[in-house]
C-alpha atoms as a PDB file:
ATOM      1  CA  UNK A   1       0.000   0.000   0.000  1.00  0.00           C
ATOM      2  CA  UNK A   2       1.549   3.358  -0.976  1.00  0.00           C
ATOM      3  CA  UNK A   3       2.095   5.534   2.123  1.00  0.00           C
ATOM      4  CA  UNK A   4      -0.156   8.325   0.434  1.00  0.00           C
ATOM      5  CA  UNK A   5      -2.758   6.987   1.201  1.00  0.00           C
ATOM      6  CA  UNK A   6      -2.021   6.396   5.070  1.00  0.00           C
ATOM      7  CA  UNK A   7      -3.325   9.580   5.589  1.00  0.00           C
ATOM      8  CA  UNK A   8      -6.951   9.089   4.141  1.00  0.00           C
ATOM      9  CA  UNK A   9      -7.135   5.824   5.634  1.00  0.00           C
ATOM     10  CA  UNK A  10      -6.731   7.719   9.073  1.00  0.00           C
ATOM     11  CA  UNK A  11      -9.448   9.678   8.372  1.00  0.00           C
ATOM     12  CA  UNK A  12     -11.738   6.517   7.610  1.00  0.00           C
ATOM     13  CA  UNK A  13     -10.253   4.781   9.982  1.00  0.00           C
ATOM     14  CA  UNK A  14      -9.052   6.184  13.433  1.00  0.00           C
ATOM     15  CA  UNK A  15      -6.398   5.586  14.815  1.00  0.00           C
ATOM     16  CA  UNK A  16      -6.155   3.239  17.999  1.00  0.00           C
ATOM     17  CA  UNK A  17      -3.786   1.962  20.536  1.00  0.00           C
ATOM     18  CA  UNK A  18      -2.621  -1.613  19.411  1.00  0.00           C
ATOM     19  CA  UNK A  19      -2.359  -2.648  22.994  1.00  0.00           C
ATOM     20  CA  UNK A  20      -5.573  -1.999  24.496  1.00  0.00           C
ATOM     21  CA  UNK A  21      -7.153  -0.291  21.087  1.00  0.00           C
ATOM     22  CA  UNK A  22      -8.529   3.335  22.732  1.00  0.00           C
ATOM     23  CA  UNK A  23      -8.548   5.856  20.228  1.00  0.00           C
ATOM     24  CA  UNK A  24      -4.637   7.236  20.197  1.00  0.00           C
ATOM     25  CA  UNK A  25      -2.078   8.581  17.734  1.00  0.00           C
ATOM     26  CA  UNK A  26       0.295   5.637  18.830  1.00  0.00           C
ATOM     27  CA  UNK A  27       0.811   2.752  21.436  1.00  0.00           C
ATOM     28  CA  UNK A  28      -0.774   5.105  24.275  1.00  0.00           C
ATOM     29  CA  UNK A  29       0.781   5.981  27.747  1.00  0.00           C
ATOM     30  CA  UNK A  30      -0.129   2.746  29.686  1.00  0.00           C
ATOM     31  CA  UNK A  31       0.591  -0.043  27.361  1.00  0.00           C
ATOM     32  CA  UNK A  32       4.205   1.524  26.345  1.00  0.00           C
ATOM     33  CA  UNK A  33       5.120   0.845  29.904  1.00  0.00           C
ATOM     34  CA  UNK A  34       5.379  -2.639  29.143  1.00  0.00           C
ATOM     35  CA  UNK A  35       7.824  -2.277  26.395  1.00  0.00           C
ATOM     36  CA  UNK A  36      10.043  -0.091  28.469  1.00  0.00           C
ATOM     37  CA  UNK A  37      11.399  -2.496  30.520  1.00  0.00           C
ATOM     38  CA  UNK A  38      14.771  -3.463  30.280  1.00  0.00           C
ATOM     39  CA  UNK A  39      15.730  -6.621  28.849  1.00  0.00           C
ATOM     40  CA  UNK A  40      15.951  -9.559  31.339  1.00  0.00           C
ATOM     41  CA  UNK A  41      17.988 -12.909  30.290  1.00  0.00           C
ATOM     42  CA  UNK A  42      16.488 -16.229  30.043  1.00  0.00           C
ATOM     43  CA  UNK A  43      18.281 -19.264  30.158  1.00  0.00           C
ATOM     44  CA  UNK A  44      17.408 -22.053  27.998  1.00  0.00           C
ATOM     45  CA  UNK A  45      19.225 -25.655  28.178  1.00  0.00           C
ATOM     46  CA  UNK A  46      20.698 -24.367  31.590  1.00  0.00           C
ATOM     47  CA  UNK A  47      22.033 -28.071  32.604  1.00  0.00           C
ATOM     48  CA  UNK A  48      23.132 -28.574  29.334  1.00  0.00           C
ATOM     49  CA  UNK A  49      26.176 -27.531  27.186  1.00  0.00           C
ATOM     50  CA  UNK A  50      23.993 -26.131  24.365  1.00  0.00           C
ATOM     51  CA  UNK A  51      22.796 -23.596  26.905  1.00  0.00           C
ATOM     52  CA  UNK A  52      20.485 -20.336  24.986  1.00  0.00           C
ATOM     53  CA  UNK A  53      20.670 -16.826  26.625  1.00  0.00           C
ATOM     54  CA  UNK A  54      17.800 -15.427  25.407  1.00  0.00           C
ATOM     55  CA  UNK A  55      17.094 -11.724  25.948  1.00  0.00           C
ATOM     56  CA  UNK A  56      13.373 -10.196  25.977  1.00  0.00           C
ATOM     57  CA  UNK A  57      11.548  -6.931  26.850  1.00  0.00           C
ATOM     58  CA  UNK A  58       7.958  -7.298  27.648  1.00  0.00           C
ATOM     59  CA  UNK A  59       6.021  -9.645  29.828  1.00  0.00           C
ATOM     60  CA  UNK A  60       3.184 -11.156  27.621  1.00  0.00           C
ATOM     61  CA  UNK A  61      -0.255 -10.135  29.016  1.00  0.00           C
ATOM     62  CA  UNK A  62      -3.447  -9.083  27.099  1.00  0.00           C
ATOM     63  CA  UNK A  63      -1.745  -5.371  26.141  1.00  0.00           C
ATOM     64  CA  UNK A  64       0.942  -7.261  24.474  1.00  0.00           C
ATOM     65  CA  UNK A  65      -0.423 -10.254  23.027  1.00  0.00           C
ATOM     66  CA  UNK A  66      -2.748  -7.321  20.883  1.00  0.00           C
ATOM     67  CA  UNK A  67       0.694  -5.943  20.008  1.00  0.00           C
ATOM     68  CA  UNK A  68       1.967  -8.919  18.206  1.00  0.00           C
ATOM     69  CA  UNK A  69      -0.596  -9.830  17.013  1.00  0.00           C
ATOM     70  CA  UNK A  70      -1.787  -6.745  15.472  1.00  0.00           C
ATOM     71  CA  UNK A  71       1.923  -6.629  13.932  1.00  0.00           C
ATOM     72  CA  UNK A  72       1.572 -10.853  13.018  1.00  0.00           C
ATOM     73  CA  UNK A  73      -1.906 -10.865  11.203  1.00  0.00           C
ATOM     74  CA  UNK A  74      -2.362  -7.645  10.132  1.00  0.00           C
ATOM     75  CA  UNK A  75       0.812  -5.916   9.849  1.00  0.00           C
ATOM     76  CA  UNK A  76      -0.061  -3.178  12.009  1.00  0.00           C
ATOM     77  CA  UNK A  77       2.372   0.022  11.243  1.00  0.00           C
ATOM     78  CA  UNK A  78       2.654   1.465  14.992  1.00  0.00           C
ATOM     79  CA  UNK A  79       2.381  -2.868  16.454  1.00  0.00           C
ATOM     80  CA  UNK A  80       5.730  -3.087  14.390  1.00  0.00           C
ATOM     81  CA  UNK A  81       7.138  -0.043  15.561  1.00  0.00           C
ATOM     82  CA  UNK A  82       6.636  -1.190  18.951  1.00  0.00           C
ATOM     83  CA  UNK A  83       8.363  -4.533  18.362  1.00  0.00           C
ATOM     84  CA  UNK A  84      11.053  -3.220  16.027  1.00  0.00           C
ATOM     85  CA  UNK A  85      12.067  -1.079  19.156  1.00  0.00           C
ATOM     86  CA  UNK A  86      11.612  -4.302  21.289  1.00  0.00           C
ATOM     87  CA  UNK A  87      13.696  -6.202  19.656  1.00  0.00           C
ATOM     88  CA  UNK A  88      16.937  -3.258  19.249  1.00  0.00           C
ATOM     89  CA  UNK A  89      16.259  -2.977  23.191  1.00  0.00           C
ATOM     90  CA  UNK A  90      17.177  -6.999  23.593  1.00  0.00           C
ATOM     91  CA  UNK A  91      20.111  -6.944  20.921  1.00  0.00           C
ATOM     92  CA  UNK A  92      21.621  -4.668  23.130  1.00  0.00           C
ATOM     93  CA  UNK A  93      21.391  -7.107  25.659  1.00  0.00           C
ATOM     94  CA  UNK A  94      23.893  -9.671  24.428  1.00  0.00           C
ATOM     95  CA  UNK A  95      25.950  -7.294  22.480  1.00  0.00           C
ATOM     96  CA  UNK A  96      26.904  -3.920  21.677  1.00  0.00           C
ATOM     97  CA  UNK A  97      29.400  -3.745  19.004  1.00  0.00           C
ATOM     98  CA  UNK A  98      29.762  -7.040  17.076  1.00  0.00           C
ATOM     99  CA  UNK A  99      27.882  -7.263  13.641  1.00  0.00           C
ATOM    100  CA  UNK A 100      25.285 -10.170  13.843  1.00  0.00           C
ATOM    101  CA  UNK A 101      23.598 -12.388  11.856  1.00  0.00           C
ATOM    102  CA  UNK A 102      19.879 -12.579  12.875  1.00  0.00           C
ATOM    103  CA  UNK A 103      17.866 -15.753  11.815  1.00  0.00           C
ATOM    104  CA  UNK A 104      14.585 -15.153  12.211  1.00  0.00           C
ATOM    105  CA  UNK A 105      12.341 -18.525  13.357  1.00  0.00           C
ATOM    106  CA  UNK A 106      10.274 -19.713  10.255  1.00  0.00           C
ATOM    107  CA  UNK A 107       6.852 -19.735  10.004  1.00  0.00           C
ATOM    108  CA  UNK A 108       4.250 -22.111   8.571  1.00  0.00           C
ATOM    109  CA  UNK A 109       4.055 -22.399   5.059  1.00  0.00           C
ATOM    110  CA  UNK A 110       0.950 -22.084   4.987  1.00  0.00           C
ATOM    111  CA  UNK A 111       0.978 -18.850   7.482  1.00  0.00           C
ATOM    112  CA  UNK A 112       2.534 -17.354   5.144  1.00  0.00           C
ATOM    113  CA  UNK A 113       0.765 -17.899   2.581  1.00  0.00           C
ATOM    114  CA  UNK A 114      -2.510 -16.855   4.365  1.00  0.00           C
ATOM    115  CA  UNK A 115      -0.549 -13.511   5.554  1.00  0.00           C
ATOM    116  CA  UNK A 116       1.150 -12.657   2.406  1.00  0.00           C
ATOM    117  CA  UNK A 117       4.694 -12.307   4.201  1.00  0.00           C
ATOM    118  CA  UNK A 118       6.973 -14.159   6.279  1.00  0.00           C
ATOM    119  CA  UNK A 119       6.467 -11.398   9.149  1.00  0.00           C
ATOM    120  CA  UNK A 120       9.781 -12.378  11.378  1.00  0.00           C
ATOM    121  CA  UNK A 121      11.399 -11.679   8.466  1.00  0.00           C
ATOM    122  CA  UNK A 122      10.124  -8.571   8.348  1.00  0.00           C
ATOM    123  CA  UNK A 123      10.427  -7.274  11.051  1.00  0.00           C
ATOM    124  CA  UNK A 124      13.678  -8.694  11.682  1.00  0.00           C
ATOM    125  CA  UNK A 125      14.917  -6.571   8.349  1.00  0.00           C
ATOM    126  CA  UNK A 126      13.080  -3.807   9.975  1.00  0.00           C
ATOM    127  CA  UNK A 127      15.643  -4.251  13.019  1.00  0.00           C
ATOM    128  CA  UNK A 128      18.478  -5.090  11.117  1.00  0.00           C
ATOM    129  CA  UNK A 129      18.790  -1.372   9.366  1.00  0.00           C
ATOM    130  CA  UNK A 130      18.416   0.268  12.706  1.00  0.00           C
ATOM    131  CA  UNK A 131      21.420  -1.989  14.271  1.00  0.00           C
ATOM    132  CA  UNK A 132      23.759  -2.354  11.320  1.00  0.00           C
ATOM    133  CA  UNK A 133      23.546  -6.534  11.606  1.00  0.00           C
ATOM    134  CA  UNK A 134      22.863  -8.500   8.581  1.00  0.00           C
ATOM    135  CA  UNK A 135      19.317 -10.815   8.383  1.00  0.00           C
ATOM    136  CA  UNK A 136      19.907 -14.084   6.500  1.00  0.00           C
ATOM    137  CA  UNK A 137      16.403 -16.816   6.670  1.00  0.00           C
ATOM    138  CA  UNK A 138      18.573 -19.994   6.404  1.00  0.00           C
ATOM    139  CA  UNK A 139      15.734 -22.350   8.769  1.00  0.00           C
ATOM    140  CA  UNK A 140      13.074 -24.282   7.466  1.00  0.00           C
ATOM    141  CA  UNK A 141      10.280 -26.034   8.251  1.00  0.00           C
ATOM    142  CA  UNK A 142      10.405 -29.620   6.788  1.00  0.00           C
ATOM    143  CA  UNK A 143       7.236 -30.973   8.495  1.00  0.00           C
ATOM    144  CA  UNK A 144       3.360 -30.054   8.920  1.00  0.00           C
ATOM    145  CA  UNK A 145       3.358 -28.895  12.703  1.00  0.00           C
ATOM    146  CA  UNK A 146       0.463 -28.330  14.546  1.00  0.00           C
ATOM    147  CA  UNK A 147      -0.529 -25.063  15.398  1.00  0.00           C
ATOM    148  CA  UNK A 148       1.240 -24.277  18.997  1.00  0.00           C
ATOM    149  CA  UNK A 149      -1.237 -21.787  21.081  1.00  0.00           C
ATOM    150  CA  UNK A 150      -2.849 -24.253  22.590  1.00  0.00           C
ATOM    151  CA  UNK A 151      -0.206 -27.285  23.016  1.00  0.00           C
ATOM    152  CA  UNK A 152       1.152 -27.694  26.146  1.00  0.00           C
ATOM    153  CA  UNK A 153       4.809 -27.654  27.085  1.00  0.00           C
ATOM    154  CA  UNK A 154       5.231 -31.282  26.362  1.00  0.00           C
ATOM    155  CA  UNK A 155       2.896 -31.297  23.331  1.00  0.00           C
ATOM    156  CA  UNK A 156       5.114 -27.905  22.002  1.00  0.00           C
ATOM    157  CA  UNK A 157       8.555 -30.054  21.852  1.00  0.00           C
ATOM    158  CA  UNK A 158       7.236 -33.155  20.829  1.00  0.00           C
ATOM    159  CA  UNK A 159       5.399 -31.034  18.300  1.00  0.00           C
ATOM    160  CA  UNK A 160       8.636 -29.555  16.864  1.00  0.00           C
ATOM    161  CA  UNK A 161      11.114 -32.525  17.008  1.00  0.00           C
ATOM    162  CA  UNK A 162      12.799 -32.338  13.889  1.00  0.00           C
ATOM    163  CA  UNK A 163      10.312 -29.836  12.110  1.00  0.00           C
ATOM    164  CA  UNK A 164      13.109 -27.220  11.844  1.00  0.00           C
ATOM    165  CA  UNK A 165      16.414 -27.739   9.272  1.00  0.00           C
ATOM    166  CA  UNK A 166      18.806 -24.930   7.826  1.00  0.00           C
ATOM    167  CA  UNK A 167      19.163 -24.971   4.029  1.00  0.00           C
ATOM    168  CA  UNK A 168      23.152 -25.377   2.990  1.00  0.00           C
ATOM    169  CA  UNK A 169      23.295 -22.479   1.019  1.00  0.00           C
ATOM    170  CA  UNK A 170      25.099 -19.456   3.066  1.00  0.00           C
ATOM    171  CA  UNK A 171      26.479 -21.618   5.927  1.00  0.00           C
ATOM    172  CA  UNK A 172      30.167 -20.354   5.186  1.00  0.00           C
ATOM    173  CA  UNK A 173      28.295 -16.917   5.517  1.00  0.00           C
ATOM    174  CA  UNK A 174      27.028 -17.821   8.861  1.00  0.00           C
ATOM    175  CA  UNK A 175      30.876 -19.091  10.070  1.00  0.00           C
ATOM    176  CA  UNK A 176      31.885 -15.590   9.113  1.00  0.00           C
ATOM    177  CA  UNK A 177      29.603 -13.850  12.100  1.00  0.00           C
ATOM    178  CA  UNK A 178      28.096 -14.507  15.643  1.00  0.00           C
ATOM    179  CA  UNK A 179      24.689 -15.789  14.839  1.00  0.00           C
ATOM    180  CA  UNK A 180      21.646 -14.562  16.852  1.00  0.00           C
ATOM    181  CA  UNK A 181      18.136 -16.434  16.666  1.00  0.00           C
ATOM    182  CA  UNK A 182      15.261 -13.761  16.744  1.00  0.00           C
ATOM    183  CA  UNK A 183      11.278 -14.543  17.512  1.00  0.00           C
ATOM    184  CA  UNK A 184       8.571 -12.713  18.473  1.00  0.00           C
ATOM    185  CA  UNK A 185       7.135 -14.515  21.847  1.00  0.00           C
ATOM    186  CA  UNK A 186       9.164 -16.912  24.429  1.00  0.00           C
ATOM    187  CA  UNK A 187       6.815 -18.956  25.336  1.00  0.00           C
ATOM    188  CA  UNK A 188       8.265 -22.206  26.335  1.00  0.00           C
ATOM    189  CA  UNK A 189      10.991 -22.350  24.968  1.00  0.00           C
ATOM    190  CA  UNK A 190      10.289 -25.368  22.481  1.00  0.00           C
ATOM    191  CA  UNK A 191      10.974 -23.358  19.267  1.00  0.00           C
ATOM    192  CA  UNK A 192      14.074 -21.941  19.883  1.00  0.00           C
ATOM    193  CA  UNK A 193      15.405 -25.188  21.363  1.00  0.00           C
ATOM    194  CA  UNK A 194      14.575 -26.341  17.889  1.00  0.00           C
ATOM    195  CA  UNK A 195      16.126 -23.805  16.122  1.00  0.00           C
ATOM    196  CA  UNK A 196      19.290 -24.055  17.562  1.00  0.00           C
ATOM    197  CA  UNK A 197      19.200 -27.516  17.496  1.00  0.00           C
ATOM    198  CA  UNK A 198      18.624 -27.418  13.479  1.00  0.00           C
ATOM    199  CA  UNK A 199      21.686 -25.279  13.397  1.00  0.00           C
ATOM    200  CA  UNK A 200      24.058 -27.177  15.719  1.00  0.00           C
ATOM    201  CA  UNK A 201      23.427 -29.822  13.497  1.00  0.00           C
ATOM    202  CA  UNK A 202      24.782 -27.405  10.523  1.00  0.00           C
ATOM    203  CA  UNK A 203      27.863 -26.633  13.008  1.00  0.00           C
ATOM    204  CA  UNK A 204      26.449 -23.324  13.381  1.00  0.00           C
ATOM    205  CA  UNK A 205      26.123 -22.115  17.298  1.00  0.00           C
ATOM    206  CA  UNK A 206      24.275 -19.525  18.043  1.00  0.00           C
ATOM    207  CA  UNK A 207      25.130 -16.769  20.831  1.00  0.00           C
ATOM    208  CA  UNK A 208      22.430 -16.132  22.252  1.00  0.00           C
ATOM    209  CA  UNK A 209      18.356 -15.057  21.203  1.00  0.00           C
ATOM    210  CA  UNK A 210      16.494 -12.098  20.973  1.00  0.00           C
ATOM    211  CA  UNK A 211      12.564 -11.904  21.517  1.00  0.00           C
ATOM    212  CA  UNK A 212      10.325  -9.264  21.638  1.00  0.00           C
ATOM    213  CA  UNK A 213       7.713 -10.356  24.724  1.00  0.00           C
ATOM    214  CA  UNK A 214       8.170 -13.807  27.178  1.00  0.00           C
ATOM    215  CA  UNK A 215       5.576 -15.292  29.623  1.00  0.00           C
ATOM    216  CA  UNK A 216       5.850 -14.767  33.231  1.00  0.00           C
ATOM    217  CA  UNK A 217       6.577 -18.483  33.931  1.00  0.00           C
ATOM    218  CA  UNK A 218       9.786 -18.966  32.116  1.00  0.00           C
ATOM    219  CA  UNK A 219      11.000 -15.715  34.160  1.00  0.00           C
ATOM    220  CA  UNK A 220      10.104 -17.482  37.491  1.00  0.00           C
ATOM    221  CA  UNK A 221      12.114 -20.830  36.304  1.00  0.00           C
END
């Protein structure tokens, strides 16, 4: 859609908060407080030697599940402003100055297709010219998988064993800089395990992931 017309479609359409959608210019005054939080690390694998640091901003709650999924499913322009900023707060987190390579987490096939876009790897491009780091989509998903909202944590890894692989095109790429895994929501923990599982496999280890929102319990664990 051609930005010249943003400004009719305002008119038509008011503008809301995507976080608790009351008329506003922007994310209003109360939501943005839960994307000003600094990032907290998460650690994934802990007794393991393929341990994750993961890095996130916001808690997940009803405020910011709107936000990505206003940004997810409709490709909200102020929802992926939000998360953009998000996700430059939690690269900060594991590194300053080194150039990255972010690889977003695939979605369905089929999400995609229904969407129109592969929206990590939007919004991970979106990041990417902010921070200077380079975006390269080398996972896929080899498998039907079902959808993971309402799995539990059990059904959510046994759901994703194996789905993931990384294509072999642009691995000597990927040896060249520290790799960081980027998704929108830490929920359990199941997709990133898989994603860094798909690359180990590769030889590829990542440093560490980036996500824009996490739920409470992996923050009490």
């Amino acid at each position: 859609m051609r930005k010249s017309l943003y400004p009719l479609l305002d008119l038509i359409y008011p503008k809301r908060c995507p976080g608790c959608h009351k008329p506003a210019v922007s994310i209003c005054e109360s939501c943005k407080i839960f994307w000003q939080k600094p990032p907290i690390s998460i650690k994934l694998n802990k007794n393991s030697v393929s341990v994750l640091s993961v890095f996130s901003v916001a808690q997940y709650r009803n405020e910011v599940r709107a936000v990505l999924l206003a940004y997810k499913e409709d490709g909200e322009r102020e929802a992926g402003k939000i998360l953009t900023e998000a996700l430059l707060q939690a690269r900060r987190g594991i590194s300053k100055h080194l150039v990255c390579v972010f690889v977003p987490i695939p979605s369905n096939p089929k999400s995609v297709r229904r969407r129109g876009r592969d929206f990590m790897l939007d919004l991970c491009n979106q990041v990417a010219i902010q921070s200077g780091d380079k975006v390269l989509s080398i996972i896929k998903v080899n498998r039907d998988v079902q959808d993971q909202s309402k799995l539990s944590e059990k059904e959510r890894s046994q759901n994703l064993v194996g789905a993931f692989d990384c294509t072999p095109k642009n691995l000597k790429l990927l040896a060249k800089f520290p790799i960081i895994l980027v998704d929108d929501l830490l929920t359990t923990g199941a997709t990133l395990r898989e994603a860094q599982r798909a690359l180990r496999q590769r030889g590829v280890i990542p440093i560490g992931a980036i996500t824009a929102a996490h739920t409470a319990r992996l923050v009490r664990n």
